[in-house]
Protein backbone atom coordinates (compact mmCIF):
# COMPACT_ATOMS: atom_id res chain seq x y z
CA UNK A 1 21.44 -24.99 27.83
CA UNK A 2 22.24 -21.50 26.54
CA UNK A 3 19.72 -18.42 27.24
CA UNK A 4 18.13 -17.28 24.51
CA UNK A 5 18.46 -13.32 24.50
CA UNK A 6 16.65 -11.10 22.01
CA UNK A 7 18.15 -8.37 19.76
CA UNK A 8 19.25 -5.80 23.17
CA UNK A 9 20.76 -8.83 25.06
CA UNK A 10 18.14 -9.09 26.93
CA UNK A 11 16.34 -12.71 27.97
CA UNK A 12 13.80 -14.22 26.80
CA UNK A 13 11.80 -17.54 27.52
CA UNK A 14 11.79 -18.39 23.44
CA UNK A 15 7.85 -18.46 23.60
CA UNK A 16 5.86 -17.84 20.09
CA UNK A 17 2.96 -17.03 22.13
CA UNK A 18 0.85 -13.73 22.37
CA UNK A 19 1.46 -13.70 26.03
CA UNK A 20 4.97 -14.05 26.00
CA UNK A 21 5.58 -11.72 23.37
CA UNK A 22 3.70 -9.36 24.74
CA UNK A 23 5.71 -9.84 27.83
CA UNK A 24 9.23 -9.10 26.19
CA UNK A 25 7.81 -6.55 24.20
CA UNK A 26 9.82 -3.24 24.24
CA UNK A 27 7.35 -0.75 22.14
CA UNK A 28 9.24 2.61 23.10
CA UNK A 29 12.36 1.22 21.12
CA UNK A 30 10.57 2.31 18.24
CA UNK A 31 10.39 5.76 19.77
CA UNK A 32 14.11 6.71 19.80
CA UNK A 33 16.38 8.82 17.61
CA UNK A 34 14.06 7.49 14.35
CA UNK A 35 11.01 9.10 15.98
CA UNK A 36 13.05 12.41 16.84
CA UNK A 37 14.15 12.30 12.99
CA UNK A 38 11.04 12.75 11.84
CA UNK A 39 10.19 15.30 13.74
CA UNK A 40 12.98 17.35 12.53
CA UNK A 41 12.12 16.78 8.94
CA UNK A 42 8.49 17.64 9.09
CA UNK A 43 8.82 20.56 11.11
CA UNK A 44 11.37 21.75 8.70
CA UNK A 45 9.89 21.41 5.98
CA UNK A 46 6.72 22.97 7.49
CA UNK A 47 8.68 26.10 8.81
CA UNK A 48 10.30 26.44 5.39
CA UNK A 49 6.49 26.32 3.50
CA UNK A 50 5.42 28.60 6.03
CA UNK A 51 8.11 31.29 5.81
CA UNK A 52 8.30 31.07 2.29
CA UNK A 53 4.55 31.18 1.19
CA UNK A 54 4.55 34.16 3.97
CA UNK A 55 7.18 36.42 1.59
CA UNK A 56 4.86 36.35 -0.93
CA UNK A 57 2.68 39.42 -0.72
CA UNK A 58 -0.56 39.38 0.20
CA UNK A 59 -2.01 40.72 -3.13
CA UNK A 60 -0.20 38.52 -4.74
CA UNK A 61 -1.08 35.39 -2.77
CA UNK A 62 -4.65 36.49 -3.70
CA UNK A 63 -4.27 36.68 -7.35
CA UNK A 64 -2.67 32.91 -7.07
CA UNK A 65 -5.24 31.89 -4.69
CA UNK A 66 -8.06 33.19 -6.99
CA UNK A 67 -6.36 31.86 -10.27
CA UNK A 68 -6.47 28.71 -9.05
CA UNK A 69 -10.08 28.61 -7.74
CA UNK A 70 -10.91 29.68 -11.55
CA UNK A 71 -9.00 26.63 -12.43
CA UNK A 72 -11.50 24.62 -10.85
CA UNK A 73 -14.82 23.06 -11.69
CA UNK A 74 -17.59 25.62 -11.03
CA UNK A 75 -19.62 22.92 -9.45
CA UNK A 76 -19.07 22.00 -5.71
CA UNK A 77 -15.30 22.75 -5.77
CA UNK A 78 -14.63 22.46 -2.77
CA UNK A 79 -17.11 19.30 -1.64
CA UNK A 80 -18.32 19.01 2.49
CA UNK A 81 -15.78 16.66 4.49
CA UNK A 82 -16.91 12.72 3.96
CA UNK A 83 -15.81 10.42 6.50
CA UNK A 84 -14.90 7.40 4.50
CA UNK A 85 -12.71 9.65 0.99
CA UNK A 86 -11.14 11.11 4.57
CA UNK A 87 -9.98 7.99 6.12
CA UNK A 88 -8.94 6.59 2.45
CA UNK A 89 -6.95 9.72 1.77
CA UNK A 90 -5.27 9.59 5.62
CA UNK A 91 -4.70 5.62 5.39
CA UNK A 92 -3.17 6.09 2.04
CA UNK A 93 -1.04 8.79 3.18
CA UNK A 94 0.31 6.64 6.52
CA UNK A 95 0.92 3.77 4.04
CA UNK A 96 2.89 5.62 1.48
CA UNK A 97 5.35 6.98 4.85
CA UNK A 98 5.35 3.77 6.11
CA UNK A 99 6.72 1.83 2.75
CA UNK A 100 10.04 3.91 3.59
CA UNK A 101 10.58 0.23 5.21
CA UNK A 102 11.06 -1.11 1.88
CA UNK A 103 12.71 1.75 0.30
CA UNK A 104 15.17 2.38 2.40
CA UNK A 105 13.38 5.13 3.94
CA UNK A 106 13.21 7.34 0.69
CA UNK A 107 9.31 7.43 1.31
CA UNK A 108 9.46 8.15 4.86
CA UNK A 109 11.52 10.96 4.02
CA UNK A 110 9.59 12.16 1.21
CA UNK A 111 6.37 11.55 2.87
CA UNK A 112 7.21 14.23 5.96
CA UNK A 113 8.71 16.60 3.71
CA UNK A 114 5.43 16.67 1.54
CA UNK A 115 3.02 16.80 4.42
CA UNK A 116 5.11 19.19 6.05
CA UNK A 117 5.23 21.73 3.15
CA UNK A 118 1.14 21.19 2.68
CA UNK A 119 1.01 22.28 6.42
CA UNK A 120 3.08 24.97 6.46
CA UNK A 121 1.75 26.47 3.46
CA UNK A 122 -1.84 26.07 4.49
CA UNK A 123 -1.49 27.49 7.97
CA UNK A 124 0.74 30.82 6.12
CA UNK A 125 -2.20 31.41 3.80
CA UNK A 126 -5.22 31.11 6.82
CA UNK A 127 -3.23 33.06 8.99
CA UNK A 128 -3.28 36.12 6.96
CA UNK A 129 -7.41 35.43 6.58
CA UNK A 130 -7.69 34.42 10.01
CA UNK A 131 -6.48 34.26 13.28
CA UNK A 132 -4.65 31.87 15.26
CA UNK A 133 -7.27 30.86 17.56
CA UNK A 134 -9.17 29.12 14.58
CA UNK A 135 -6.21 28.30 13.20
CA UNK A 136 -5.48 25.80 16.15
CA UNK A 137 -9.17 25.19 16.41
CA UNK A 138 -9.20 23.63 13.58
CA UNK A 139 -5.40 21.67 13.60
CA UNK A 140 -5.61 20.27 17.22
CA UNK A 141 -8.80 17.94 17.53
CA UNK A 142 -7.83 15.47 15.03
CA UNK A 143 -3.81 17.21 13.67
CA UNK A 144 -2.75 15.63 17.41
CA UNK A 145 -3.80 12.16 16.43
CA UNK A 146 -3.53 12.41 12.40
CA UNK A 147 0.28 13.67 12.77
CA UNK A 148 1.51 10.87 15.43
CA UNK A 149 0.34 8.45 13.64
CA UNK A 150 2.41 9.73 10.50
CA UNK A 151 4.99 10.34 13.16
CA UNK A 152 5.53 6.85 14.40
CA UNK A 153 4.67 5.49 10.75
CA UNK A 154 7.85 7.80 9.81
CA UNK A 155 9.57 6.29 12.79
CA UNK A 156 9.13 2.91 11.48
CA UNK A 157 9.99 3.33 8.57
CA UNK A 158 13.38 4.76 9.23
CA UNK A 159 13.95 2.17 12.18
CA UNK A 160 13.35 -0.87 9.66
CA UNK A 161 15.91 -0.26 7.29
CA UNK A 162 18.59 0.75 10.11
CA UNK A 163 18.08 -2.86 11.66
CA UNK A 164 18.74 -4.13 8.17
CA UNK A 165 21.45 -2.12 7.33
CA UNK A 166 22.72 -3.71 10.83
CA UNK A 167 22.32 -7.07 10.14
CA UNK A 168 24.07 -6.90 6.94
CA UNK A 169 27.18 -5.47 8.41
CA UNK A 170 27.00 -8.73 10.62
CA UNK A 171 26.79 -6.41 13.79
CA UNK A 172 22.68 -8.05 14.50
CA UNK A 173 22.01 -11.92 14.72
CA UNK A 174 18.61 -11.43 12.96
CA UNK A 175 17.34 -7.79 10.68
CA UNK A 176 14.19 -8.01 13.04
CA UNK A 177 13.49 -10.34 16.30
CA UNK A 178 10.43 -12.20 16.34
CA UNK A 179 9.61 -9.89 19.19
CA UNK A 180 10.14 -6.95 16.74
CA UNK A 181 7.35 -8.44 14.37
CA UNK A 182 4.83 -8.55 17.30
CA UNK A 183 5.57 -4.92 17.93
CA UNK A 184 4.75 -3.77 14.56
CA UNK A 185 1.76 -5.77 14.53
CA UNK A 186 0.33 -4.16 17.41
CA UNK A 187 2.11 -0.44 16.43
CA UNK A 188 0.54 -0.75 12.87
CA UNK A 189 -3.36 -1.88 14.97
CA UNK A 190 -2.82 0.88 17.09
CA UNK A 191 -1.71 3.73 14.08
CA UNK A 192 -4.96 2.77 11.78
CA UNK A 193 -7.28 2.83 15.01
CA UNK A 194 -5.59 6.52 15.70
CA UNK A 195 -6.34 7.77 11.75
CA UNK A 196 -9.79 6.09 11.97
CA UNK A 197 -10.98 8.03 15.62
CA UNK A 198 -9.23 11.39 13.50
CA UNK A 199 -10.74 11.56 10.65
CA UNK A 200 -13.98 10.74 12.17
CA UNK A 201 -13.44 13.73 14.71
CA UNK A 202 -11.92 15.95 11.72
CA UNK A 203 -15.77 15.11 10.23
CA UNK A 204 -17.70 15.21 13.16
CA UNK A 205 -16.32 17.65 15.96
CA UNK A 206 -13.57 20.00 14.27
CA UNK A 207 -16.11 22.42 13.00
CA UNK A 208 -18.15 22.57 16.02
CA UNK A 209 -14.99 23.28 18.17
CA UNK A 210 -14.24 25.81 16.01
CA UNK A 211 -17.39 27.60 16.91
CA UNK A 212 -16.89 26.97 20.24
CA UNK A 213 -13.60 28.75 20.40
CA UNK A 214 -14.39 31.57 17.65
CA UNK A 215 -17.78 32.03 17.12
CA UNK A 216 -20.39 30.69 14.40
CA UNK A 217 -18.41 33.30 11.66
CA UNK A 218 -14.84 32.42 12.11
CA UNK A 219 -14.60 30.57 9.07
CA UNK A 220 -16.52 33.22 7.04
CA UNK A 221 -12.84 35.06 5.83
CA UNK A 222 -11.46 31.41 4.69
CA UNK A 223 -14.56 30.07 3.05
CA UNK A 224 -15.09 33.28 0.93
């Protein structure tokens, strides 16, 4: 009878059930060169927003700042933080990087760049109004969680069409192994469970760390 191997050659007992899958599963495959990729791109594209929106002089910044706060409606422009528009915004956001699995990773791609560049440029403007402390303050508690979950969304969505682009050239049996499919399924639990507990803290805790680290004021210079 001929072992059955799975897509690295490896063995496999040719279960379909949780257990065994979960016993050939190989989650850190989806953490290679794909993940490292999308590193690269955001922080790129954030470094680029950042050093850019930083050449543009200060009085300057303010006049574009203030023209488009004029631009807005007078009423509650900028509206308090609500947990559920949050999450729908963040989910929305994951979803759009991770459809770079069915777009040959054009989405993925775009995705990082865009989020980068909103990054970048917001950290250049609150850095000349504030300092880093707060900065971090208020990046860290939920940015850790928010941006690996893009991260590894990114990741998939690169790794997907590689493994098709492989099996077309004939050099895979199968574009993804059943064991494959059980590792998104858990990857894609895990990534909406990680936006879910960020949003919630970017609600709940960010503000209050913020004060923690920089006093009840430090926002005073950005909110103004």
């Amino acid at each position: 009878m001929t072992e059955q191997v799975d897509d690295a050659g490896e063995p496999t007992d040719g279960g379909w059930s949780v257990r065994s899958l979960h016993r050939e599963a190989r989650y850190t495959r989806w953490f290679g060169v794909h993940l490292a990729a999308s590193l690269v791109i955001f922080f790129a594209s954030a470094f680029a927003a950042y050093a850019l929106v930083g050449a543009i002089p200060i009085e300057q910044l303010e006049a574009l700042i203030e023209s488009a706060q004029n631009g807005m409606p007078t009423e509650n422009p900028l509206p308090e933080l609500a947990f559920v528009p949050l999450l729908a915004n963040n989910l929305r956001a994951m979803l759009v990087i991770g459809f770079g699995a069915i777009t040959g990773g054009i989405l993925s791609i775009l995705g990082l760049i865009v989020n980068g560049v909103v990054v970048g440029a917001v950290v250049s403007v609150a850095v000349r109004q504030t300092s880093w402390v707060v900065i971090l303050a208020a990046l860290l508690p939920h940015g850790v969680l928010e941006l690996s979950a893009f991260f590894v969304a990114a990741a998939i969505g690169l790794r997907i069409p590689h493994r098709i682009g492989r099996y077309l050239l004939g050099w895979d049996e199968t574009p993804l192994s059943r064991v494959e499919a059980f590792e998104l399924v858990v990857l894609s639990v895990v990534l909406v469970a990680m936006i879910v507990v960020a949003a919630w803290i970017e609600v709940n805790v960010t503000s209050d760390v913020i004060e923690w680290v920089a006093g009840p004021d430090a926002l005073g210079p950005i909110a103004e």
